[in-house]
C-alpha atoms as a PDB file:
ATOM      1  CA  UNK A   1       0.000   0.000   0.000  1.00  0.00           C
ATOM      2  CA  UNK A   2       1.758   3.440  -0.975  1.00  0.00           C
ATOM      3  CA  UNK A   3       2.478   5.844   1.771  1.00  0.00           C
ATOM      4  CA  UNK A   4      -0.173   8.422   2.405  1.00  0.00           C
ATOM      5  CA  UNK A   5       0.835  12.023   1.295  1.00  0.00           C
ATOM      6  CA  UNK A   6       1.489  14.630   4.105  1.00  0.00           C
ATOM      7  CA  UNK A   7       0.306  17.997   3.883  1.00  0.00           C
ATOM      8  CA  UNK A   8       2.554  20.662   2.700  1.00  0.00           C
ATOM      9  CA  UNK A   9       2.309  24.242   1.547  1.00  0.00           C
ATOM     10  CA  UNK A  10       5.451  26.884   2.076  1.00  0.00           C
ATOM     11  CA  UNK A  11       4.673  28.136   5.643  1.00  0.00           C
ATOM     12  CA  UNK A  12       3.045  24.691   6.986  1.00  0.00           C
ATOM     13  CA  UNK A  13       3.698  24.470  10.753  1.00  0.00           C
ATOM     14  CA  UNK A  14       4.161  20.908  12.268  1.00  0.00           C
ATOM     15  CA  UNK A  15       3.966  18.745  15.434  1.00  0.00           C
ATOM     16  CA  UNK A  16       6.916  15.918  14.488  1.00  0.00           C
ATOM     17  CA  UNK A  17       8.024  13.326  16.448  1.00  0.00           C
ATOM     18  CA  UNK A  18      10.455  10.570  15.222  1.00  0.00           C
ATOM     19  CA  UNK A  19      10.620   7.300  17.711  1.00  0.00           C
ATOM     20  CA  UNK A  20      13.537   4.992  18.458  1.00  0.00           C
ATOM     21  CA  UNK A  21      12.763   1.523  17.181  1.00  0.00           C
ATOM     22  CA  UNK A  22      11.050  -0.586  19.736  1.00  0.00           C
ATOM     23  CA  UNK A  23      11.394   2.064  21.978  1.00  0.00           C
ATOM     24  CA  UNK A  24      14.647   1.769  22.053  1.00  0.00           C
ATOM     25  CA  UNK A  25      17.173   4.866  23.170  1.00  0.00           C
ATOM     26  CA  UNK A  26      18.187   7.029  20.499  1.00  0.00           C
ATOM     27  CA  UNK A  27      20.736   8.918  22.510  1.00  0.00           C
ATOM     28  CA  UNK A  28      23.233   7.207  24.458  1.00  0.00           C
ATOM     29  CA  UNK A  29      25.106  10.121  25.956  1.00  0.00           C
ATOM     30  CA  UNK A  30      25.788  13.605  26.026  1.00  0.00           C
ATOM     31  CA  UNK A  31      27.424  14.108  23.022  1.00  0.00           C
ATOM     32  CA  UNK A  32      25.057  12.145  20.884  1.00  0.00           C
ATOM     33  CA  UNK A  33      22.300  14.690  22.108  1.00  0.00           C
ATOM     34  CA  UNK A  34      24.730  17.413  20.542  1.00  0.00           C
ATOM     35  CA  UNK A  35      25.207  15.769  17.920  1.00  0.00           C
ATOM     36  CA  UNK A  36      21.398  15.462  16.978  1.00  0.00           C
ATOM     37  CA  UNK A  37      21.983  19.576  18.218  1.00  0.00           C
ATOM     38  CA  UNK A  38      24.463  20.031  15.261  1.00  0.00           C
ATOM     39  CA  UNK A  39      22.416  18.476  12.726  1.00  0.00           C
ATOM     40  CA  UNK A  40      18.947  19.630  13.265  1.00  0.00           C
ATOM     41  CA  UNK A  41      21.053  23.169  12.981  1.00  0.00           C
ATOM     42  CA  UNK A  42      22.359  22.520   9.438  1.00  0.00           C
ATOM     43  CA  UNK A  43      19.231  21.242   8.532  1.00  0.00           C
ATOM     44  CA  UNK A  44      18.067  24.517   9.629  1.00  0.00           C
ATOM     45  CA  UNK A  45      20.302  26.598   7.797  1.00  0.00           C
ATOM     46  CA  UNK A  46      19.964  24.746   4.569  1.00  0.00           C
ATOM     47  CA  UNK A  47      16.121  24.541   4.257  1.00  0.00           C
ATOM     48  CA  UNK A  48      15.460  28.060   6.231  1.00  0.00           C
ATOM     49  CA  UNK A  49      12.670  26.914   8.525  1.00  0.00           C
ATOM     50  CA  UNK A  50      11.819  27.990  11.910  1.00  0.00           C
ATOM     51  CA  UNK A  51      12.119  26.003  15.182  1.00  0.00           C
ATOM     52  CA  UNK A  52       9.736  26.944  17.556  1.00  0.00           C
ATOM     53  CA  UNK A  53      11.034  24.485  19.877  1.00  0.00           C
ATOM     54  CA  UNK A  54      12.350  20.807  20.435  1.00  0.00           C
ATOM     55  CA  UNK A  55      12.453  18.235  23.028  1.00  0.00           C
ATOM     56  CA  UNK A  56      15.253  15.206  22.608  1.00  0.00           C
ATOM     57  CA  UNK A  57      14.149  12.468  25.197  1.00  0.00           C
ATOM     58  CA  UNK A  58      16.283   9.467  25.335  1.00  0.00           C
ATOM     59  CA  UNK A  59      13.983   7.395  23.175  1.00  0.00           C
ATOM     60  CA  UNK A  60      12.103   9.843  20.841  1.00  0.00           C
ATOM     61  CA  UNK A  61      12.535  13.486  19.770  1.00  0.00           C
ATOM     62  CA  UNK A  62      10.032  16.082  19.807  1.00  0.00           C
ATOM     63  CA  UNK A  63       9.712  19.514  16.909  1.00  0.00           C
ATOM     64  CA  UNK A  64       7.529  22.041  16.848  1.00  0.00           C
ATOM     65  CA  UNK A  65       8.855  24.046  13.227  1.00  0.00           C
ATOM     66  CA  UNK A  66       7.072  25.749  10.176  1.00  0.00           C
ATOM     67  CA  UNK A  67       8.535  25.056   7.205  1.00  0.00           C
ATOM     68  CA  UNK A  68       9.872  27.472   4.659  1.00  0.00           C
ATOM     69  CA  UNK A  69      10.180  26.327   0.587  1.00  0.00           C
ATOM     70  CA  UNK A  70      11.261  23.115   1.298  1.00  0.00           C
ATOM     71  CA  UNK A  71       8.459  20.598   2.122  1.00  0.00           C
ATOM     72  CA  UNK A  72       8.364  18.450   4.966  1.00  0.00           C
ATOM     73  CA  UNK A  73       9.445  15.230   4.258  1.00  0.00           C
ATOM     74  CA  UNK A  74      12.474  16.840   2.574  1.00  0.00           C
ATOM     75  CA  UNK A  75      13.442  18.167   6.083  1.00  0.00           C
ATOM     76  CA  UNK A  76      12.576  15.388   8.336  1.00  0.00           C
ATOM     77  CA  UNK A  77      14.559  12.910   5.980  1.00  0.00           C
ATOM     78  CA  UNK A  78      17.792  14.805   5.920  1.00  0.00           C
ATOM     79  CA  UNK A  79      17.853  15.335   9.705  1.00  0.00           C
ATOM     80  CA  UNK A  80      16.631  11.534  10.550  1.00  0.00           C
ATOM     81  CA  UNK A  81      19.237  10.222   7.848  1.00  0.00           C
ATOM     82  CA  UNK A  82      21.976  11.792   8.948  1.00  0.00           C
ATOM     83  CA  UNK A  83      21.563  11.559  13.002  1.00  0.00           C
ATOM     84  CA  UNK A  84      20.746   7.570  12.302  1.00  0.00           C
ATOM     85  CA  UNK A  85      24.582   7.204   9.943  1.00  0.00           C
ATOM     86  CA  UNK A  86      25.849   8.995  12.989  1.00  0.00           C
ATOM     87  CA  UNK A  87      24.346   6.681  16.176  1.00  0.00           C
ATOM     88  CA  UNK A  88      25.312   3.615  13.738  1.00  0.00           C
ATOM     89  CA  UNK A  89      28.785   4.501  13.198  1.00  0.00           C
ATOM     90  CA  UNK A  90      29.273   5.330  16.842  1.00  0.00           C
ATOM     91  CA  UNK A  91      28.482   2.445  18.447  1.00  0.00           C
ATOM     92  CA  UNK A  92      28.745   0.068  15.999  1.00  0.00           C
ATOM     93  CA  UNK A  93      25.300  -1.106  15.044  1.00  0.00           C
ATOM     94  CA  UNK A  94      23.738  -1.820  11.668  1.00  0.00           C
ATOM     95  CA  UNK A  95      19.957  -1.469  10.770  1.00  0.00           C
ATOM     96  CA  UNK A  96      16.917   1.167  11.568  1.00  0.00           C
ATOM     97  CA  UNK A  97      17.455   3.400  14.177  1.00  0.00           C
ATOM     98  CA  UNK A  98      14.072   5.048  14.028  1.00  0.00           C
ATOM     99  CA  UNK A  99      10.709   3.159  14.254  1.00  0.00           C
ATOM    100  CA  UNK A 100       8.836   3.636  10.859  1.00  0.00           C
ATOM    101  CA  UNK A 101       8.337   6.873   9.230  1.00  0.00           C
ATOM    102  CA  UNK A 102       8.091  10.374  11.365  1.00  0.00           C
ATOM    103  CA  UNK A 103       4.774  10.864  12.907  1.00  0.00           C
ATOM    104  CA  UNK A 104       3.394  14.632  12.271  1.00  0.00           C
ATOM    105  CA  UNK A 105       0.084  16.625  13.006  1.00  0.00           C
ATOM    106  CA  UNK A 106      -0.057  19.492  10.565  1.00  0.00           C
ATOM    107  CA  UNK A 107      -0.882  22.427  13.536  1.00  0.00           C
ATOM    108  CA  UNK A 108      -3.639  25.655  12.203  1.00  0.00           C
ATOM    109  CA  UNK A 109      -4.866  26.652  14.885  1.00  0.00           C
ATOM    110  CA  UNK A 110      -2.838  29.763  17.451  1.00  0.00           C
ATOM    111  CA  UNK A 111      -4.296  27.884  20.494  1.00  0.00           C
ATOM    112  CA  UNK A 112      -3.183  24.321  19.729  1.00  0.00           C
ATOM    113  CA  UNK A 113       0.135  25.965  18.697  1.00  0.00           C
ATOM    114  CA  UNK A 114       0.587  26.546  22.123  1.00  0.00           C
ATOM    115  CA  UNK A 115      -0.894  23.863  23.213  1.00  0.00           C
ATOM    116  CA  UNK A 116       1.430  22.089  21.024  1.00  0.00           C
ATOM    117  CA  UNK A 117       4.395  24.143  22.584  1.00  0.00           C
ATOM    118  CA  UNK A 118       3.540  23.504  26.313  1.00  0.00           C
ATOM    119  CA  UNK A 119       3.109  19.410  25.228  1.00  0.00           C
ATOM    120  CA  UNK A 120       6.397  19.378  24.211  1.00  0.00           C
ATOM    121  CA  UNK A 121       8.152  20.954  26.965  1.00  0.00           C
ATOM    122  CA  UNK A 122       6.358  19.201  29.696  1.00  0.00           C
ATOM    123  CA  UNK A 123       7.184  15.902  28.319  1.00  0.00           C
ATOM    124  CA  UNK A 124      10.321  14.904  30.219  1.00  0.00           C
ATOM    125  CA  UNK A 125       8.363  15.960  33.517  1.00  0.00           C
ATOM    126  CA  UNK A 126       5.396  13.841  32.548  1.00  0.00           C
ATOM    127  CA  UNK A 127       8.056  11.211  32.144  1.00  0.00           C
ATOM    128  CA  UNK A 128       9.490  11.482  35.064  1.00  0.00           C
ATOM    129  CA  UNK A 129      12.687  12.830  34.334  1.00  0.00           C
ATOM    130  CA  UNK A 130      12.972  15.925  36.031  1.00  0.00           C
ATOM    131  CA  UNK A 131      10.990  18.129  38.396  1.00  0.00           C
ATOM    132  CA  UNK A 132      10.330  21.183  36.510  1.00  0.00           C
ATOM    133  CA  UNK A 133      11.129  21.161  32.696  1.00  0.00           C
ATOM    134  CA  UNK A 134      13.732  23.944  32.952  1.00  0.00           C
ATOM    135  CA  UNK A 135      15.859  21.166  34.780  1.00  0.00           C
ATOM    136  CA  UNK A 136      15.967  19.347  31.373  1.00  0.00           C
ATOM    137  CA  UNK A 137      19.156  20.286  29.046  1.00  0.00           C
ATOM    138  CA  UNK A 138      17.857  19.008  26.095  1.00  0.00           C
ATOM    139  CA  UNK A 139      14.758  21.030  25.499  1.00  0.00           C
ATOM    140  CA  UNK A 140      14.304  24.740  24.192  1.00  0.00           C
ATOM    141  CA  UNK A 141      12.417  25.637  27.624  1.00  0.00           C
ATOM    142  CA  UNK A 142      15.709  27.438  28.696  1.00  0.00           C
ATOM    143  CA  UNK A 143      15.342  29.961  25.820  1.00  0.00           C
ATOM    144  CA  UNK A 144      12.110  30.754  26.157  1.00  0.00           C
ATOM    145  CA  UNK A 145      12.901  31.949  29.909  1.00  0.00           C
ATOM    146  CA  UNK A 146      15.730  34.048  27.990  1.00  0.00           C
ATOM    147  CA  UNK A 147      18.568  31.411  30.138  1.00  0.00           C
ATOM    148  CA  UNK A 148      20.199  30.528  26.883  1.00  0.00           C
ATOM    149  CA  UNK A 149      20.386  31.508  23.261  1.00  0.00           C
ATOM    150  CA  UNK A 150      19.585  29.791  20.120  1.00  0.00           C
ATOM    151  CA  UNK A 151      20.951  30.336  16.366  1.00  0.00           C
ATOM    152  CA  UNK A 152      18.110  28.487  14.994  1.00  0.00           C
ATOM    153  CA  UNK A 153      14.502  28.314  18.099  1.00  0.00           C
ATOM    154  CA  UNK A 154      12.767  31.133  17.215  1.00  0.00           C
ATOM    155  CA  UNK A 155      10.749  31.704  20.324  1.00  0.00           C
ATOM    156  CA  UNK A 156       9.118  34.704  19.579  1.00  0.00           C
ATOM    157  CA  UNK A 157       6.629  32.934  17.231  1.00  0.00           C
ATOM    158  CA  UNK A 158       4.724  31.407  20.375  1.00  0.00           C
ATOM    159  CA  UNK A 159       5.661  34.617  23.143  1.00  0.00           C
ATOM    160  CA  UNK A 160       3.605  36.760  20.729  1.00  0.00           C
ATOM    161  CA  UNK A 161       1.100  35.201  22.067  1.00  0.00           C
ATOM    162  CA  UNK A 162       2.014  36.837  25.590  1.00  0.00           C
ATOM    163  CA  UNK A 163       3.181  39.948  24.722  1.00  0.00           C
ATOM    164  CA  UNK A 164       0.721  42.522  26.224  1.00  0.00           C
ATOM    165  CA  UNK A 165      -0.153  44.566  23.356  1.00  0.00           C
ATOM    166  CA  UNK A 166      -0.610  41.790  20.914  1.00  0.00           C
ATOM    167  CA  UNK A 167      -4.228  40.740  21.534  1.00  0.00           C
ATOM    168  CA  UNK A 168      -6.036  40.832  18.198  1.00  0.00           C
ATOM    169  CA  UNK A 169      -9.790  38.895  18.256  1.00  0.00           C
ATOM    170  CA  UNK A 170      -9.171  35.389  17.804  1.00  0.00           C
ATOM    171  CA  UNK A 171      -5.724  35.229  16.880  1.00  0.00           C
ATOM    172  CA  UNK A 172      -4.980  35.440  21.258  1.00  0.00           C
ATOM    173  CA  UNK A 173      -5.591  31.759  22.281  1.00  0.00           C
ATOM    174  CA  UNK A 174      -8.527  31.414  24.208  1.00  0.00           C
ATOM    175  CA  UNK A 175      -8.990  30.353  27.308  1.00  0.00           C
ATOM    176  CA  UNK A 176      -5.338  30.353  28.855  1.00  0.00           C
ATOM    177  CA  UNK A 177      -5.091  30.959  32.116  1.00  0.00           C
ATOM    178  CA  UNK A 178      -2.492  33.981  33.530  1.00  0.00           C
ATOM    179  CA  UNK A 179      -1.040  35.504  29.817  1.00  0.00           C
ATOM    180  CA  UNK A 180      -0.224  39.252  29.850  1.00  0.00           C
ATOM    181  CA  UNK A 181      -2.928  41.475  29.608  1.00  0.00           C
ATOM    182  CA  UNK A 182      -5.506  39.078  31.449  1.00  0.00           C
ATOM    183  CA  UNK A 183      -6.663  40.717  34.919  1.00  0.00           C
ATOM    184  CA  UNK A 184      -3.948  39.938  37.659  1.00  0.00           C
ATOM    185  CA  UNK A 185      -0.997  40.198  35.361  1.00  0.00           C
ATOM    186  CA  UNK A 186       0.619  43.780  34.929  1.00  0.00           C
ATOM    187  CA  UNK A 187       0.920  45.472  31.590  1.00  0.00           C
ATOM    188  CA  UNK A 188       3.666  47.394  30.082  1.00  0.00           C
ATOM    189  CA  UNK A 189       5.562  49.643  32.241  1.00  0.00           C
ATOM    190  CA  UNK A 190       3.615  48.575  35.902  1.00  0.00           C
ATOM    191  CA  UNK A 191       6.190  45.510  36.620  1.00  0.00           C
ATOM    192  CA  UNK A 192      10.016  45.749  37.419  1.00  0.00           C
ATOM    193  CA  UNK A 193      11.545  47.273  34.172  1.00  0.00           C
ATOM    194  CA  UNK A 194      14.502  46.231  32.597  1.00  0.00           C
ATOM    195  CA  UNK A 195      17.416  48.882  31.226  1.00  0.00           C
ATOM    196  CA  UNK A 196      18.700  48.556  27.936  1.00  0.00           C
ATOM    197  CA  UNK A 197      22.308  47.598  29.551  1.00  0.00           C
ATOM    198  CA  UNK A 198      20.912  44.267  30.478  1.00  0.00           C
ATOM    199  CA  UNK A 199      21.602  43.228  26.521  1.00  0.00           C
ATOM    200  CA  UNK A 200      24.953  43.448  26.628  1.00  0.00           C
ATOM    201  CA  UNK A 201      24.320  40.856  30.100  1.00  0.00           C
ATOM    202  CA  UNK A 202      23.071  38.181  27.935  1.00  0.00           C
ATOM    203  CA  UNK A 203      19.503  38.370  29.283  1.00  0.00           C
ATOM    204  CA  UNK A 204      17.490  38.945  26.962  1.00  0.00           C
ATOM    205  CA  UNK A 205      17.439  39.600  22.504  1.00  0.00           C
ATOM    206  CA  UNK A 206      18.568  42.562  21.015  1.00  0.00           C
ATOM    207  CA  UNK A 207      14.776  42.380  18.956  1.00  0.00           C
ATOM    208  CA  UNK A 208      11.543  40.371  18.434  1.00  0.00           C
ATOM    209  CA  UNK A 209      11.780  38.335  15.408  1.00  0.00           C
ATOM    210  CA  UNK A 210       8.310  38.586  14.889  1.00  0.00           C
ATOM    211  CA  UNK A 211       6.146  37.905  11.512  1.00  0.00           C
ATOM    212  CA  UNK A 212       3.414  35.926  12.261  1.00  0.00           C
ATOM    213  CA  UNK A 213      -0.653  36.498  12.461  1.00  0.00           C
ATOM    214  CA  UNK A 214      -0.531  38.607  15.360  1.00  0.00           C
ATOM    215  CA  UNK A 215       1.486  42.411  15.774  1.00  0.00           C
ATOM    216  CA  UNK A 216       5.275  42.283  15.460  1.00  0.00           C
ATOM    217  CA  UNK A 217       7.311  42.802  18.213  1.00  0.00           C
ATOM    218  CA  UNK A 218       8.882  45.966  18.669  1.00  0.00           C
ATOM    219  CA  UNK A 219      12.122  46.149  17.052  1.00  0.00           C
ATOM    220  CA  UNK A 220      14.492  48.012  19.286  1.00  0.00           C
ATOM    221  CA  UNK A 221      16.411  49.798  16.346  1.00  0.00           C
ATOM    222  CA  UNK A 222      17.655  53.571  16.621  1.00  0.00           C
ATOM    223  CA  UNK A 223      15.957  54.834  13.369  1.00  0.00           C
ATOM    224  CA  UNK A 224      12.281  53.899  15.028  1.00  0.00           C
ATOM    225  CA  UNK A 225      13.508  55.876  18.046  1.00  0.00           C
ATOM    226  CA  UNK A 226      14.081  59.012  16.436  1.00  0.00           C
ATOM    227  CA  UNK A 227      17.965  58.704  15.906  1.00  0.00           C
ATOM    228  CA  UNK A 228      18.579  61.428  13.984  1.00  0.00           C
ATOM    229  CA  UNK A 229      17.155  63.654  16.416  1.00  0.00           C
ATOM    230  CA  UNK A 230      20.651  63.772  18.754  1.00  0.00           C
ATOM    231  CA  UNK A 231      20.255  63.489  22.208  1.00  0.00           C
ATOM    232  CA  UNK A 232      16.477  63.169  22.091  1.00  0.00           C
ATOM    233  CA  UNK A 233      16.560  60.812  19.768  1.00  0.00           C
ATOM    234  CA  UNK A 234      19.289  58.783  21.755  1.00  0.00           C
ATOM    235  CA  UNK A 235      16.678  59.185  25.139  1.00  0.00           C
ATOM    236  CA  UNK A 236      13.991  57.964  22.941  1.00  0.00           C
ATOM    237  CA  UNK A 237      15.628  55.481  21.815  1.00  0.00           C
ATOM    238  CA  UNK A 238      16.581  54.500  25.516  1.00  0.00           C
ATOM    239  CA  UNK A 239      13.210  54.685  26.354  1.00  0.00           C
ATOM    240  CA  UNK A 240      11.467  52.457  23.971  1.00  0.00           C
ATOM    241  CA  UNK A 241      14.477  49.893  24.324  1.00  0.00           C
ATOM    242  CA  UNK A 242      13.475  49.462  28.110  1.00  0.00           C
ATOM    243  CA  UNK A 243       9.852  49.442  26.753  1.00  0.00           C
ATOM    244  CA  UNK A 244      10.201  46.489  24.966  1.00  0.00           C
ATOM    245  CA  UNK A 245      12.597  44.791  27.190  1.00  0.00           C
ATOM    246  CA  UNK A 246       9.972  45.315  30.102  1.00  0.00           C
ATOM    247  CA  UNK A 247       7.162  43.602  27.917  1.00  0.00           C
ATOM    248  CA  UNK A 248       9.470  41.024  27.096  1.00  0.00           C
ATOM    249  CA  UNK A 249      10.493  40.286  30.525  1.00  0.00           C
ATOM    250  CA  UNK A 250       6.377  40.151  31.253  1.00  0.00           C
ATOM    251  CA  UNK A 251       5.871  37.917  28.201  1.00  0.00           C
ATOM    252  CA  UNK A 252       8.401  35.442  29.182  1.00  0.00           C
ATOM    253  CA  UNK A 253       7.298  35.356  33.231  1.00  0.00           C
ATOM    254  CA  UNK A 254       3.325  35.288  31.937  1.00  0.00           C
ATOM    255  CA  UNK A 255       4.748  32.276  29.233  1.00  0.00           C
ATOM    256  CA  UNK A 256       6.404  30.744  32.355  1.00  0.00           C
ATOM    257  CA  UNK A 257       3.202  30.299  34.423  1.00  0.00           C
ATOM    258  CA  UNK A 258       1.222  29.245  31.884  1.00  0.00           C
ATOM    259  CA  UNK A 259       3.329  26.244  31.105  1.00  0.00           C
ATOM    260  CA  UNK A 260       4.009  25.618  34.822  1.00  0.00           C
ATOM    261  CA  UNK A 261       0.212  26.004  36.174  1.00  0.00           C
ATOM    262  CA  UNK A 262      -2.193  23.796  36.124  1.00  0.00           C
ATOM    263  CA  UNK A 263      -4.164  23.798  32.818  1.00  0.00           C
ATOM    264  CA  UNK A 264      -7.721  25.365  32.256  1.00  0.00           C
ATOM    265  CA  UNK A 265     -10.498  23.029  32.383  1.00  0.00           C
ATOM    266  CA  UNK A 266     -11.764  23.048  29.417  1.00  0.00           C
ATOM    267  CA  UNK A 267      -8.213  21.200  27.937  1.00  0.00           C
ATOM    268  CA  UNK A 268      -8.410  18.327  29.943  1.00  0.00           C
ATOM    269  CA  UNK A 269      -7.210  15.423  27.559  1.00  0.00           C
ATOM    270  CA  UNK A 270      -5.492  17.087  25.529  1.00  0.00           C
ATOM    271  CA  UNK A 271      -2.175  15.595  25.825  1.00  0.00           C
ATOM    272  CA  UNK A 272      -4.406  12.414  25.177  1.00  0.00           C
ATOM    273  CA  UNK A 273      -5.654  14.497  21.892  1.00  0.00           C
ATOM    274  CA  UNK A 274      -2.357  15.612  20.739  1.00  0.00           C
ATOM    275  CA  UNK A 275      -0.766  12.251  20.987  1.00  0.00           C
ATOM    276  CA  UNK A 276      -3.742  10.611  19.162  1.00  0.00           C
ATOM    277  CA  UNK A 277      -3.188  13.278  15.916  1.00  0.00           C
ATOM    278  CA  UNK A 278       0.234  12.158  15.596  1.00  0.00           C
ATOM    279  CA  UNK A 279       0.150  10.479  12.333  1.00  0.00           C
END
C-alpha cells in the first residue's frame, strides 16, 4: 500500500516526532544529544525553517517548526538520515534506528500551537525525568525563559502570544489561564523594568523576530527611536528599548506560568488528543 501524502504548503507548521525503534534509546550520551543539536542546525540553515522548539528524550525526539520552501518530508529525511549514519557509526550497530516513518500533526490553529508548545516541553516531567522542565538540558524551555540563546529556536513565534499589546480577536488563544494582559498580570511599564544595559548581560534579545498572524514585536532599532534627532533621539531610543525589554520580561514570566500552572479546564485530555493526531 503506498504511503499516504502529508500535507505541505510553504509556511506549513508541524507537530513531528520521530521514535527509536522498539522504543529503544536514540541517545546514548551527552554528546550524541549534541550531535542530533548540530544536525537539526544545518538542517536549519539549509532549508530556512523555523524552530519553535524541540524536546530530545532518550527514546524519541520532539519539533515544533514551520517550514519554509522546502516541504516536509524533505526536512525530516535529511535530519533523521543523517543523526541515524551517525548513532550507527558510533556504536557500531547496523539497521533502523528510528521506528517507521516520522509521525506529524499538521498544527492551524494559534491555540493548539501553544498547546502544542507547552506538550512538548512538559514531556520529560510527565516522564518522570525531572521536576520542573527547565531542569531538562535538552529542550528549548531554557530559551524561552531568555537562560540561553539559540541560532536556529525562534521563540518569539509562540511569546507573541504573551506579549501585552498583541491581543487581536481570535488570533490570542482562548482560554489560557495567567497571559499578559488578562486581569492579575501587569501590563507594560507597571512591573520591574529592565534597562537597555541588560543586553549586553546576555539576558534577553537585542529584537523580536516577529512575523506571524498577530502584531510584530517591537524592534528596538535607533531609526524607530528618532535617531537622527541627537540626544532626544538617543533618550527615545533608551526609552522604547526598556519598553520592549519590560514587555518582554512580562511575556516570558506570563509564558512561564502558563506552562508551569495547572491547565484550564476546558483542555483536559489534551495531551491524550495531541498524541492521538500524531500520524
Amino acid at each position: 500500500m503506498p504511503k499516504r501524502k502529508r500535507v505541505w504548503y510553504p509556511g506549513a507548521v508541524y507537530h513531528i516526532m520521530s521514535r527509536g525503534n522498539r522504543r529503544s534509546k536514540i541517545f546514548r550520551d551527552d554528546s550524541d544529544y549534541r550531535v542530533y543539536l548540530k544536525i537539526l542546525d544545518k538542517t536549519c540553515f539549509d532549508y530556512k525553517f523555523q524552530l519553535y522548539g524541540y524536546c530530545l528524550m532518550p527514546n524519541h525526539i520532539h519539533l515544533q517548526l514551520e517550514t519554509g520552501e522546502t516541504e516536509i518530508w524533505e526536512i525530516m529525511r535529511r535530519i533523521n538520515r543523517g543523526y541515524a549514519c551517525f548513532f550507527n557509526r558510533r556504536h557500531n550497530l547496523v539497521g533502523h534506528l528510528f521506528q517507521g516513518r516520522y509521525k506529524s500533526k499538521l498544527i492551524q490553529d494559534p491555540h493548539y500551537n501553544l498547546q502544542v508548545n507547552r506538550y512538548i516541553h512538559l514531556n520529560p516531567v510527565k516522564a518522570g525525568l525531572v521536576e520542573r522542565p527547565g531542569d531538562y538540558p535538552w529542550s528549548s524551555y531554557s530559551l524561552y525563559l531568555g537562560y540561553e540563546r539559540s541560532e536556529i529556536v525562534n521563540p518569539d513565534r509562540v511569546l507573541q502570544y504573551f506579549w501585552p499589546d498583541n491581543r487581536q480577536g481570535s488570533a490570542w488563544p482562548a482560554g489560557s489561564a495567567g497571559l499578559a494582559g488578562e486581569p492579575g498580570v501587569p501590563a507594560a511599564g507597571e512591573g520591574e523594568a529592565e534597562s537597555a544595559g541588560e543586553i549586553a548581560a546576555g539576558e534577553g534579545p537585542e529584537d523580536g523576530r516577529v512575523d506571524g498572524a498577530l502584531a510584530p514585536v517591537p524592534e528596538l532599532t535607533a531609526s524607530s527611536a528618532g535617531a537622527g534627532d541627537g540626544s532626544r533621539g538617543m533618550r527615545n531610543f533608551s526609552a522604547s528599548a526598556d519598553r520592549s525589554l519590560a514587555n518582554l520580561k512580562l511575556a516570558r514570566k506570563a509564558y512561564q506560568e502558563y506552562i508551569e500552572s495547572e491547565p484550564p479546564a476546558d483542555e483536559a485530555g489534551i495531551d491524550e488528543q495531541i498524541e492521538k493526531e500524531l500520524v
